[in-house]
PDB file of N, CA and C in Angstrom:
ATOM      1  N   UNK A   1      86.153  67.522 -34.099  1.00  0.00           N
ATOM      2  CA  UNK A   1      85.352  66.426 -33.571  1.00  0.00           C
ATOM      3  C   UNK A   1      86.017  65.111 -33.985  1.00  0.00           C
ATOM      4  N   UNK A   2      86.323  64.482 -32.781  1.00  0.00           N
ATOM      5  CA  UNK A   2      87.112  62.933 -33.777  1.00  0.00           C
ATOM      6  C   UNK A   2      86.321  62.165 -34.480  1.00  0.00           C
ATOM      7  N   UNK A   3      86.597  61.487 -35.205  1.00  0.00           N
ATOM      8  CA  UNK A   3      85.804  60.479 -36.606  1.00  0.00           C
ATOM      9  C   UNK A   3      84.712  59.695 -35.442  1.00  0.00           C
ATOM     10  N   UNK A   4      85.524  58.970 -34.556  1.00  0.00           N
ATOM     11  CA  UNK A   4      84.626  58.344 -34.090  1.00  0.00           C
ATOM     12  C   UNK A   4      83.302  58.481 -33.749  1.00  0.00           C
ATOM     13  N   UNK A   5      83.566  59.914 -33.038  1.00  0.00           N
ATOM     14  CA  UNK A   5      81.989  60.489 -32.452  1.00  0.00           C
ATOM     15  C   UNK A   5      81.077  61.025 -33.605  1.00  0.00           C
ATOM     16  N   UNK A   6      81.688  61.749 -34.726  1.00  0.00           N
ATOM     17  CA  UNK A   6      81.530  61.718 -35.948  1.00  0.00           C
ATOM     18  C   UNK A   6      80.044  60.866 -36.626  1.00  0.00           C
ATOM     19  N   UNK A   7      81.072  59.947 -36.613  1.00  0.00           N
ATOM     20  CA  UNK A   7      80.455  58.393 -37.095  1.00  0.00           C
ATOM     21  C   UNK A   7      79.765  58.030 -36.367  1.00  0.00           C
ATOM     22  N   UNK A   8      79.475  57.833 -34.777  1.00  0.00           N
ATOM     23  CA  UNK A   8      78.459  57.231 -34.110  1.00  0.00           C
ATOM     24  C   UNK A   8      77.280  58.621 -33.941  1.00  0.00           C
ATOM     25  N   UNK A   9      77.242  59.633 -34.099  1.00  0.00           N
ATOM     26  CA  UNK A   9      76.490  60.584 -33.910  1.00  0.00           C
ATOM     27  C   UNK A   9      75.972  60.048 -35.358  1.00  0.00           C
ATOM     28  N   UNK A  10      76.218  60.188 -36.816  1.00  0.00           N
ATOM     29  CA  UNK A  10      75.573  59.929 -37.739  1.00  0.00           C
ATOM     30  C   UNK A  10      74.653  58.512 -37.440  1.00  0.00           C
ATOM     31  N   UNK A  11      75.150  57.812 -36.816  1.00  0.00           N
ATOM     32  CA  UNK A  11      74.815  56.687 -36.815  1.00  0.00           C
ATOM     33  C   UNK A  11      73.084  56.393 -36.141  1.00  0.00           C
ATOM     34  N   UNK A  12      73.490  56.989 -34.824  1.00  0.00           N
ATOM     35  CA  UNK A  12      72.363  57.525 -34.541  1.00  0.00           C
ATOM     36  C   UNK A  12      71.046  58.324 -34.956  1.00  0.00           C
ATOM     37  N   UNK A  13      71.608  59.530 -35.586  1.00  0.00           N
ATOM     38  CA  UNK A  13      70.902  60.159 -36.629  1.00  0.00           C
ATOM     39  C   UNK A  13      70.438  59.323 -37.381  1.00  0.00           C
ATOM     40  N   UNK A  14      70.762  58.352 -38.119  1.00  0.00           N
ATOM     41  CA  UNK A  14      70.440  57.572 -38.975  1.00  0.00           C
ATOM     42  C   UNK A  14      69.412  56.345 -38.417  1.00  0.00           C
ATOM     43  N   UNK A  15      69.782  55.361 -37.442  1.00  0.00           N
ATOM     44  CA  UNK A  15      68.739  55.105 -36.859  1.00  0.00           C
ATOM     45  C   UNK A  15      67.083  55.735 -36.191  1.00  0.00           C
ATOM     46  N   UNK A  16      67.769  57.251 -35.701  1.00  0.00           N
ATOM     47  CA  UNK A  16      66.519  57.882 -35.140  1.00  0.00           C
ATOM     48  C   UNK A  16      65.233  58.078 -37.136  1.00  0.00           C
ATOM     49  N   UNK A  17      66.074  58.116 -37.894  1.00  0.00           N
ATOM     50  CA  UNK A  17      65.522  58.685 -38.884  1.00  0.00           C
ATOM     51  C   UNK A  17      64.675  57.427 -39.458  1.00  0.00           C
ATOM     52  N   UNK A  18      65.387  56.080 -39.858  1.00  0.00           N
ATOM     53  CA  UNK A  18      64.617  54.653 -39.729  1.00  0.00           C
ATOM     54  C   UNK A  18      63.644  54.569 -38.333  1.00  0.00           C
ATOM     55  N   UNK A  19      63.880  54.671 -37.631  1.00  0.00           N
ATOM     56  CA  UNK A  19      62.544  54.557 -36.691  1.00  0.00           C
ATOM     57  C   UNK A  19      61.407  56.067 -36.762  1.00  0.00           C
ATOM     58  N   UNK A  20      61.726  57.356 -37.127  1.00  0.00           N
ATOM     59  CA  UNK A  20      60.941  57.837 -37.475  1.00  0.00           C
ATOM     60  C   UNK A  20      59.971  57.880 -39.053  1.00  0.00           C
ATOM     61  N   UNK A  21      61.128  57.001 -40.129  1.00  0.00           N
ATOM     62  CA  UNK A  21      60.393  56.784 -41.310  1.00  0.00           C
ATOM     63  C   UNK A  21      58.998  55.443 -40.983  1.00  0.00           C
ATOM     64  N   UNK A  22      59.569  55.034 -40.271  1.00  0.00           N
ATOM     65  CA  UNK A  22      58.818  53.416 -39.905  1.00  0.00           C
ATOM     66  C   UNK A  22      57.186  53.883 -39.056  1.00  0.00           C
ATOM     67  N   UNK A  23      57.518  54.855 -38.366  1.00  0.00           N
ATOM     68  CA  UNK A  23      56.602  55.449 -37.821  1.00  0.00           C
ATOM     69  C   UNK A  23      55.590  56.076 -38.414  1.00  0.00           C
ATOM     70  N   UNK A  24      55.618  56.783 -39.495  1.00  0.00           N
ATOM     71  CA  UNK A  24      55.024  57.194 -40.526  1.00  0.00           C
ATOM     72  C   UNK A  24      54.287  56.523 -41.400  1.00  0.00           C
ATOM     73  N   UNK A  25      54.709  54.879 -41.498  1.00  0.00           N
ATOM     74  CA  UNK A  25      54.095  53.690 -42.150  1.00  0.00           C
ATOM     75  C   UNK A  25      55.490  53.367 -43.346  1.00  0.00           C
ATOM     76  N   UNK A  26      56.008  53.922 -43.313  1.00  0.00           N
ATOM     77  CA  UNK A  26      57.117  53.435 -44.394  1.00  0.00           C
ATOM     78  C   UNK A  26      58.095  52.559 -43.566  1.00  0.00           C
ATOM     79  N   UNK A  27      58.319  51.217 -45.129  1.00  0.00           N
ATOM     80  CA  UNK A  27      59.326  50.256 -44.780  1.00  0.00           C
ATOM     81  C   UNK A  27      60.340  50.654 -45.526  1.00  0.00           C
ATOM     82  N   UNK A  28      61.335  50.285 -43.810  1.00  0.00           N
ATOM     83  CA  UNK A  28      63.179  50.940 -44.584  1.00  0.00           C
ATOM     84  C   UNK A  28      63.861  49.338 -44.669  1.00  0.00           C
ATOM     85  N   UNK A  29      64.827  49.002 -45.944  1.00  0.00           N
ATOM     86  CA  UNK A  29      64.955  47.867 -45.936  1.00  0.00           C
ATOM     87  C   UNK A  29      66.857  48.790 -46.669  1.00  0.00           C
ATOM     88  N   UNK A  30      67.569  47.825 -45.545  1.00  0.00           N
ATOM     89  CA  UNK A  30      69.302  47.942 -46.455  1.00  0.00           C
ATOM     90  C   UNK A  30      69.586  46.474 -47.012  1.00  0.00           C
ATOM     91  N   UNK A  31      69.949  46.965 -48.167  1.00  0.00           N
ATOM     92  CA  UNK A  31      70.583  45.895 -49.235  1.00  0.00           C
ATOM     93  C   UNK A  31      71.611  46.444 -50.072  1.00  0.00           C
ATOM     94  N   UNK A  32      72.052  45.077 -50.415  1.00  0.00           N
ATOM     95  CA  UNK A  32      73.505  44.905 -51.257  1.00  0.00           C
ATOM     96  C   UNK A  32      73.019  44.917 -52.660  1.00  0.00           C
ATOM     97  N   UNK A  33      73.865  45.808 -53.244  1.00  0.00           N
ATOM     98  CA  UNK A  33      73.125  46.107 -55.103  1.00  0.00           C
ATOM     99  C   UNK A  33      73.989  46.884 -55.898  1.00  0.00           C
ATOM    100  N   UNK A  34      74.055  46.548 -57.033  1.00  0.00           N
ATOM    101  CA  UNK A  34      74.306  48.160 -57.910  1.00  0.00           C
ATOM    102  C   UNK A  34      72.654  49.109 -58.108  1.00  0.00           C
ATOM    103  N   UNK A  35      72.709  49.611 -56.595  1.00  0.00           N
ATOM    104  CA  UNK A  35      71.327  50.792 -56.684  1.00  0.00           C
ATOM    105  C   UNK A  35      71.793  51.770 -56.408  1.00  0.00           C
ATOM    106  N   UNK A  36      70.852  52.673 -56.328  1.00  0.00           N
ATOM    107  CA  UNK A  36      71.386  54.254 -55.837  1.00  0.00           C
ATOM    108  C   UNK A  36      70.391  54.146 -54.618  1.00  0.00           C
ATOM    109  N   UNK A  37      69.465  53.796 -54.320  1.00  0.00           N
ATOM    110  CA  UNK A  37      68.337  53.699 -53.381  1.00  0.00           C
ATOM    111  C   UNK A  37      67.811  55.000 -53.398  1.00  0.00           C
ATOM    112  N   UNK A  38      66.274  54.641 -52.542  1.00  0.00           N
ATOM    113  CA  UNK A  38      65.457  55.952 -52.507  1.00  0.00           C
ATOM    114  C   UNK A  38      64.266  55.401 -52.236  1.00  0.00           C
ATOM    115  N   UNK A  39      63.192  56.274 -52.508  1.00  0.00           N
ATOM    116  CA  UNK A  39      61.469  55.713 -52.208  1.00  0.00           C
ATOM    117  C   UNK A  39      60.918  54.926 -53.124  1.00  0.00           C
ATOM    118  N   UNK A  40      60.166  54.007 -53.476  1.00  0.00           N
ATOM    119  CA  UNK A  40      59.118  53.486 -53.649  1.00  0.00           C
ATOM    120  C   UNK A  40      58.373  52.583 -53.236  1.00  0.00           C
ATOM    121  N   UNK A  41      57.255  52.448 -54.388  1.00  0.00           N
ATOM    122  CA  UNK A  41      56.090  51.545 -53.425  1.00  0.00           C
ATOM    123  C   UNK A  41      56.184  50.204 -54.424  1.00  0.00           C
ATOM    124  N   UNK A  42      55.858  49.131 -53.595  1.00  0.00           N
ATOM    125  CA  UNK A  42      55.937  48.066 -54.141  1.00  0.00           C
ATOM    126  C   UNK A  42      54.958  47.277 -53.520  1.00  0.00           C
ATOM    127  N   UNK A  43      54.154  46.626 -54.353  1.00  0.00           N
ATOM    128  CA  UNK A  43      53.152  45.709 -54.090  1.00  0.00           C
ATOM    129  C   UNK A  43      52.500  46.203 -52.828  1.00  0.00           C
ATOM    130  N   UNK A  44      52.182  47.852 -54.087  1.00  0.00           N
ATOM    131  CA  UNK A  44      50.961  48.308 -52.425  1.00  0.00           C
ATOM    132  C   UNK A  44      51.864  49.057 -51.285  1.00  0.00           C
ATOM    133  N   UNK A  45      52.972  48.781 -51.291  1.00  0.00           N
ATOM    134  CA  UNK A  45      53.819  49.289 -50.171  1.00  0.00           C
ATOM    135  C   UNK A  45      54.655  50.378 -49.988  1.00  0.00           C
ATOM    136  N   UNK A  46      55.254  51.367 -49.293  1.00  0.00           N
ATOM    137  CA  UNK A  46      55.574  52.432 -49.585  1.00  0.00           C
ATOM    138  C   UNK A  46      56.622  51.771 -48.909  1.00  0.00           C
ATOM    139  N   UNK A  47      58.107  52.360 -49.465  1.00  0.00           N
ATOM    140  CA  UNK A  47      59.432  51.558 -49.073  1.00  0.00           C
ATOM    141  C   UNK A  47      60.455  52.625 -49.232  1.00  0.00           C
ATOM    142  N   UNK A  48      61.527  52.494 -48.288  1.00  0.00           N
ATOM    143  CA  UNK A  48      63.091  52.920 -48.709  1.00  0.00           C
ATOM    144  C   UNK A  48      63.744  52.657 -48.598  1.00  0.00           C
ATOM    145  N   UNK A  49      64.320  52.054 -49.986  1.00  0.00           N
ATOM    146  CA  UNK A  49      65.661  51.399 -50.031  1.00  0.00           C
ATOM    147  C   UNK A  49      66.794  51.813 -49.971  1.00  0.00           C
ATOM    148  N   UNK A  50      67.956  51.317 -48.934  1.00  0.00           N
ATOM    149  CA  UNK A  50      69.333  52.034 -48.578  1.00  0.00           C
ATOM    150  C   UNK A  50      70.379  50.929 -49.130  1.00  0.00           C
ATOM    151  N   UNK A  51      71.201  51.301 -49.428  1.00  0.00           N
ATOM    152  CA  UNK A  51      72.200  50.688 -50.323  1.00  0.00           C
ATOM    153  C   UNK A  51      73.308  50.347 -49.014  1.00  0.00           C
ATOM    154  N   UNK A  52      73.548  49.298 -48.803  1.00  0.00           N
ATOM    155  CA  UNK A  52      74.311  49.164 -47.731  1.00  0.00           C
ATOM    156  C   UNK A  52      75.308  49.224 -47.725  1.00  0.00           C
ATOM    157  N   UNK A  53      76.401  49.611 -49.399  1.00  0.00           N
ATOM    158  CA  UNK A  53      77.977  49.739 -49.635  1.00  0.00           C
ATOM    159  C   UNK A  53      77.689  51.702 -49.410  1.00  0.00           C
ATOM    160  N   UNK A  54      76.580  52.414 -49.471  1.00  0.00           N
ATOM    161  CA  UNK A  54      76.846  53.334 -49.519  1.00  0.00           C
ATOM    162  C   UNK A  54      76.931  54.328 -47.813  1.00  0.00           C
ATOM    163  N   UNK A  55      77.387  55.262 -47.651  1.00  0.00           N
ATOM    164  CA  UNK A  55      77.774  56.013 -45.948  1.00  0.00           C
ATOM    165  C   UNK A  55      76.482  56.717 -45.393  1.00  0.00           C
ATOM    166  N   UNK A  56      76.445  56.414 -44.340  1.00  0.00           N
ATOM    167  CA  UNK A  56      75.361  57.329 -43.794  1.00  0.00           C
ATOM    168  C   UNK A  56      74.726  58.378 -44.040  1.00  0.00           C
ATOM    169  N   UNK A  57      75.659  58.996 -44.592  1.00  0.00           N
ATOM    170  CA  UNK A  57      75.361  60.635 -45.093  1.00  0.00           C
ATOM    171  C   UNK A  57      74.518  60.536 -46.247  1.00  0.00           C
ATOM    172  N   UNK A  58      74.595  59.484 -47.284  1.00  0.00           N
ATOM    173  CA  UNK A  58      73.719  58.907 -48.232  1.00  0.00           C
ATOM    174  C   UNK A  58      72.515  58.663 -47.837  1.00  0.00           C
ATOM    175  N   UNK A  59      72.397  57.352 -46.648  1.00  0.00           N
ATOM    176  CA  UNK A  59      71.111  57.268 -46.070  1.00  0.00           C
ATOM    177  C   UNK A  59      70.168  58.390 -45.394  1.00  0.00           C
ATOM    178  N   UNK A  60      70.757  59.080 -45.064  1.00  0.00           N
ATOM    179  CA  UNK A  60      70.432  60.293 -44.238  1.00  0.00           C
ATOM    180  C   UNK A  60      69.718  61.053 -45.264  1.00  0.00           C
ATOM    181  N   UNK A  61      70.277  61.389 -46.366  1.00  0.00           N
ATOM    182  CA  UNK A  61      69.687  62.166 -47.026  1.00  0.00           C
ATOM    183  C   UNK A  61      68.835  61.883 -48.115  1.00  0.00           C
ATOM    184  N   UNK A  62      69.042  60.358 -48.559  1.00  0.00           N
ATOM    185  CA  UNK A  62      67.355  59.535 -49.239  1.00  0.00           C
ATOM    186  C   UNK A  62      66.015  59.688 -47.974  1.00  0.00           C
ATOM    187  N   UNK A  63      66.667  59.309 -46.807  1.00  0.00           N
ATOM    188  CA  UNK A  63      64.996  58.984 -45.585  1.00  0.00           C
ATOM    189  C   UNK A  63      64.860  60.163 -45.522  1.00  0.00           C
ATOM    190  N   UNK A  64      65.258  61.298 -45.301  1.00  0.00           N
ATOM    191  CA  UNK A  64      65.169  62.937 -45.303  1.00  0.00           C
ATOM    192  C   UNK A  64      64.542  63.193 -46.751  1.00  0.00           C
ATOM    193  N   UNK A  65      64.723  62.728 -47.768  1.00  0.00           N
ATOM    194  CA  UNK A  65      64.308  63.223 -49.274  1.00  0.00           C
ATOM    195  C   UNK A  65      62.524  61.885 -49.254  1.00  0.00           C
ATOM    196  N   UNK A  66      62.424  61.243 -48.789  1.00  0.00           N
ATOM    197  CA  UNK A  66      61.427  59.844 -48.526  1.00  0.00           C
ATOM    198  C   UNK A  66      60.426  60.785 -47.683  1.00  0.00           C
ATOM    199  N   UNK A  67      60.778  61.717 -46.810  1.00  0.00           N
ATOM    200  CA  UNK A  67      59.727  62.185 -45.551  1.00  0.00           C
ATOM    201  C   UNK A  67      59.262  63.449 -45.640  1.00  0.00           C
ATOM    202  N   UNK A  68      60.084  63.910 -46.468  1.00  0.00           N
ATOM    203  CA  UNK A  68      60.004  65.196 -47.404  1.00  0.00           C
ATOM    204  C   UNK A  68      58.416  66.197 -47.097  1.00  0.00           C
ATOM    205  N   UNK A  69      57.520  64.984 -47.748  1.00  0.00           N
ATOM    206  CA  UNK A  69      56.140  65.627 -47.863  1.00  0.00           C
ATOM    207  C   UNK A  69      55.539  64.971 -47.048  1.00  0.00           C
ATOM    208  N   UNK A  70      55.502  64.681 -45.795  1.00  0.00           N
ATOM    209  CA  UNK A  70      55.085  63.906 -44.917  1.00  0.00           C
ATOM    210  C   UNK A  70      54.472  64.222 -44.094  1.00  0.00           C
ATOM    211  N   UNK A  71      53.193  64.329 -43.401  1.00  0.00           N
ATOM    212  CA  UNK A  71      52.933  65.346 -42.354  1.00  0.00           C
ATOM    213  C   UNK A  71      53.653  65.404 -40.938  1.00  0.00           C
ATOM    214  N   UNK A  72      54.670  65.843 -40.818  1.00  0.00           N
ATOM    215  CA  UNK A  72      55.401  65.781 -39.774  1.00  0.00           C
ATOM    216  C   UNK A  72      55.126  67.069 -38.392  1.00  0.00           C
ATOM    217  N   UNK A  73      54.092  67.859 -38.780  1.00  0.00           N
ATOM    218  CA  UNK A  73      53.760  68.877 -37.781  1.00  0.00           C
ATOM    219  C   UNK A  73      52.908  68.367 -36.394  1.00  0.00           C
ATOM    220  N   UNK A  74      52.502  67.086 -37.060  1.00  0.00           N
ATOM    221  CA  UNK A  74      51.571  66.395 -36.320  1.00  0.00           C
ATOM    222  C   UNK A  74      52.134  65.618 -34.977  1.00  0.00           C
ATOM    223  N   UNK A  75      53.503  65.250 -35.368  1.00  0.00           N
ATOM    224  CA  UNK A  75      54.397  64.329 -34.177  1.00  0.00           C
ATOM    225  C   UNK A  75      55.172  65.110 -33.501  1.00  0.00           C
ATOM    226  N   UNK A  76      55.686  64.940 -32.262  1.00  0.00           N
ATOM    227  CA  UNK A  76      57.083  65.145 -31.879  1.00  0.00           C
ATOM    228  C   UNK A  76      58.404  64.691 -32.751  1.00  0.00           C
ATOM    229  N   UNK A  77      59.088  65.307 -32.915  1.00  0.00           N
ATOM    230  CA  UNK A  77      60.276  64.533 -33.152  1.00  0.00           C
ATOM    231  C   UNK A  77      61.600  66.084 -32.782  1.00  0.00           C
ATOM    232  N   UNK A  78      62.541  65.015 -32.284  1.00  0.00           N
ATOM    233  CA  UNK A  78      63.606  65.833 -31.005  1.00  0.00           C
ATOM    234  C   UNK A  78      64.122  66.679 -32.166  1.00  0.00           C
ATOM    235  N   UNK A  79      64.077  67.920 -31.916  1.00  0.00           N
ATOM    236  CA  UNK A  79      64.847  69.050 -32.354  1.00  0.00           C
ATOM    237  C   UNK A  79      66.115  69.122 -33.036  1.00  0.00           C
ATOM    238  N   UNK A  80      66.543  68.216 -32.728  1.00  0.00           N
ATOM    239  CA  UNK A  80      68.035  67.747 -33.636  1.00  0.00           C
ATOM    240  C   UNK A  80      68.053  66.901 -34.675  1.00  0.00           C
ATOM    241  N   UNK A  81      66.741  66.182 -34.674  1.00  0.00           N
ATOM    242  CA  UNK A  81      66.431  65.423 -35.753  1.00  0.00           C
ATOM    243  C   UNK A  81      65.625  66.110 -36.499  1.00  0.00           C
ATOM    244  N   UNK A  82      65.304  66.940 -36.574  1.00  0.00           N
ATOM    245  CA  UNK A  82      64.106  68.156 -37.074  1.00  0.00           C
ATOM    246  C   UNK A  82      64.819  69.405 -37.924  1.00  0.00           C
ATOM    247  N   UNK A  83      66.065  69.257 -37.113  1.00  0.00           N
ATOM    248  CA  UNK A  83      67.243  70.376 -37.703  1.00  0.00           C
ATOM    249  C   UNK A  83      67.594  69.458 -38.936  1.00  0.00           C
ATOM    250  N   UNK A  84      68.187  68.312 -38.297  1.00  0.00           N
ATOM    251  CA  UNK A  84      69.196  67.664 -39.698  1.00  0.00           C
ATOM    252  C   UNK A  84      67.930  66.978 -40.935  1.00  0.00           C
ATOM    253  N   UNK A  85      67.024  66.844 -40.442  1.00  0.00           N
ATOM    254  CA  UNK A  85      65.870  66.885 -41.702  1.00  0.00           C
ATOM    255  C   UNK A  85      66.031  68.411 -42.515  1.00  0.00           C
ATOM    256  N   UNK A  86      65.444  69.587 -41.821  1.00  0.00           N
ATOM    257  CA  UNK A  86      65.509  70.803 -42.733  1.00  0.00           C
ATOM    258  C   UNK A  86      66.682  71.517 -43.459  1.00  0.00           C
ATOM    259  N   UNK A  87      68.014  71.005 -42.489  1.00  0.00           N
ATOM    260  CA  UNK A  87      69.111  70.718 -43.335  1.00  0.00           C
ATOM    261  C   UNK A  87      69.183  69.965 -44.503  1.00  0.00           C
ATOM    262  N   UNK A  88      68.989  68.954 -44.839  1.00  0.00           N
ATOM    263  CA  UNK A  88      69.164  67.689 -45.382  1.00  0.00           C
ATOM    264  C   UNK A  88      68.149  68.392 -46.768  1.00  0.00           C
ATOM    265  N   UNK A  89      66.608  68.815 -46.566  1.00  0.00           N
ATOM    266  CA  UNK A  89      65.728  69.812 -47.505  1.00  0.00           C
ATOM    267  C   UNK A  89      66.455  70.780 -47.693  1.00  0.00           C
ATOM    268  N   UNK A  90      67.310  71.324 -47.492  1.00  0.00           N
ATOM    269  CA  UNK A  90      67.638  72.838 -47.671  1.00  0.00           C
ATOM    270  C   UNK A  90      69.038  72.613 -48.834  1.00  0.00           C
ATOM    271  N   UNK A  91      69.813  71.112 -48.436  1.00  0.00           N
ATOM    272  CA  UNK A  91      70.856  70.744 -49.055  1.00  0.00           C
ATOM    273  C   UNK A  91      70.618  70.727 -50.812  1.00  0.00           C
ATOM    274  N   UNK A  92      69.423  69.867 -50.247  1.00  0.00           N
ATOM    275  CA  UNK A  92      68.733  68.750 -51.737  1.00  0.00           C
ATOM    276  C   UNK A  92      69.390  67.893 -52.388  1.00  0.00           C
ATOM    277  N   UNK A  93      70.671  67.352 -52.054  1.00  0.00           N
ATOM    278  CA  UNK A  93      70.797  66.464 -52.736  1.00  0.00           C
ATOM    279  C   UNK A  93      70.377  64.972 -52.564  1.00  0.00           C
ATOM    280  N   UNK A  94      69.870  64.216 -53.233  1.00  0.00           N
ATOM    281  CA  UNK A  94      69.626  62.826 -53.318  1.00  0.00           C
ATOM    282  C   UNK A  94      70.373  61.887 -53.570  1.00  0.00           C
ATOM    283  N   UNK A  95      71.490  62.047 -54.520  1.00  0.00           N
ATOM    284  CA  UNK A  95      72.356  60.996 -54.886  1.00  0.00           C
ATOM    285  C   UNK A  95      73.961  60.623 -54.305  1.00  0.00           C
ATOM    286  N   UNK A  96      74.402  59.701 -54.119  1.00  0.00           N
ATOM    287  CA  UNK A  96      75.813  59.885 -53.703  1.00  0.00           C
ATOM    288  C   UNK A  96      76.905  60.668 -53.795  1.00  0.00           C
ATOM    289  N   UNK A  97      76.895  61.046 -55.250  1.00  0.00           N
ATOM    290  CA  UNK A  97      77.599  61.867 -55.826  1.00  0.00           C
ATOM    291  C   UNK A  97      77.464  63.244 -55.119  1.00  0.00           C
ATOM    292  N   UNK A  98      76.107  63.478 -55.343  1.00  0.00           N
ATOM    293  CA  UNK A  98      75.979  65.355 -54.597  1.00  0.00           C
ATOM    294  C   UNK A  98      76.053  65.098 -53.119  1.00  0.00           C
ATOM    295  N   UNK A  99      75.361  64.400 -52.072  1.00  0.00           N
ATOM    296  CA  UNK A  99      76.044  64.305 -50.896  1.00  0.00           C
ATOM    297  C   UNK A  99      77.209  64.227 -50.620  1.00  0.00           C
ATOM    298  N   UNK A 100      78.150  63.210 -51.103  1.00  0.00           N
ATOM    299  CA  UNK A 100      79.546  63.527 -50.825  1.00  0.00           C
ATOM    300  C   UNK A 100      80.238  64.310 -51.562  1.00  0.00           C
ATOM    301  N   UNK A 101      79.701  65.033 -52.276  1.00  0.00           N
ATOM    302  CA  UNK A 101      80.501  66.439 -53.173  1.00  0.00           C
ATOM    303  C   UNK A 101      81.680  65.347 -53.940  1.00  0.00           C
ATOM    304  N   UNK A 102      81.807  64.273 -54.767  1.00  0.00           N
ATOM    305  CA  UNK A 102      82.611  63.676 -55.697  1.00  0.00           C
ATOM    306  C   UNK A 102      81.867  63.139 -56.847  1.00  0.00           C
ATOM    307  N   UNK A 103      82.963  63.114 -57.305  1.00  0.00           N
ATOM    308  CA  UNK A 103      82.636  62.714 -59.509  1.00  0.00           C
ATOM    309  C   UNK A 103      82.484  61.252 -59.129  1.00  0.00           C
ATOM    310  N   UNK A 104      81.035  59.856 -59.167  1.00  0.00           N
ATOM    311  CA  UNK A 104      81.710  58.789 -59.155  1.00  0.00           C
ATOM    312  C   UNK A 104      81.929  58.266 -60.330  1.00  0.00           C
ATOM    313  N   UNK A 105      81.609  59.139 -60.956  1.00  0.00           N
ATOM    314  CA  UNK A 105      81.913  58.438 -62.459  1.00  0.00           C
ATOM    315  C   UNK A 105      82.950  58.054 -63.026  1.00  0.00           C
TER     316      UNK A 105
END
């Protein structure tokens, strides 16, 4: 598969997954940080923060780890986004390090 399509297929994935977290009532916010990002609530608010130096595959798998316990039987959501969610649960990893399989230490 070339990088490109690669990369814009994640990309997508990744958007469909921000508009399905948003849907749910959760705010997705990307920022610049030394964070690892992930869920919380703040002032009342349920949030997920994406680290914007870090790759899709990162984001993908915090909003997938964020929706986790979510009632999702209740909505539609397209079959391919439903796969790479129970993928993404089945993976488990949360942090940069275990998604991209490297030491960043």
């Amino acid at each position: 598969m070339p990088r490109m399509h690669a990369s814009s297929a994640l990309h997508g994935l990744l958007q469909e997954l921000i508009a399905l977290a948003r849907q749910l009532g959760l705010r997705v916010r990307i920022e610049r940080g030394p964070f690892r990002g992930g869920y919380c609530i703040k002032q009342g608010h349920e949030l997920v923060v994406l680290n914007r130096a870090h790759p899709p595959e990162v984001h993908i798998a915090l909003l997938a780890e964020a929706l986790r316990n979510r009632p999702l039987e209740a909505i539609y959501i397209k079959p391919a986004l439903r796969r790479a969610l129970e993928e993404a649960w089945a993976r488990g990893a949360t942090t940069p390090a275990e998604v991209l399989h490297v030491d960043l230490e």
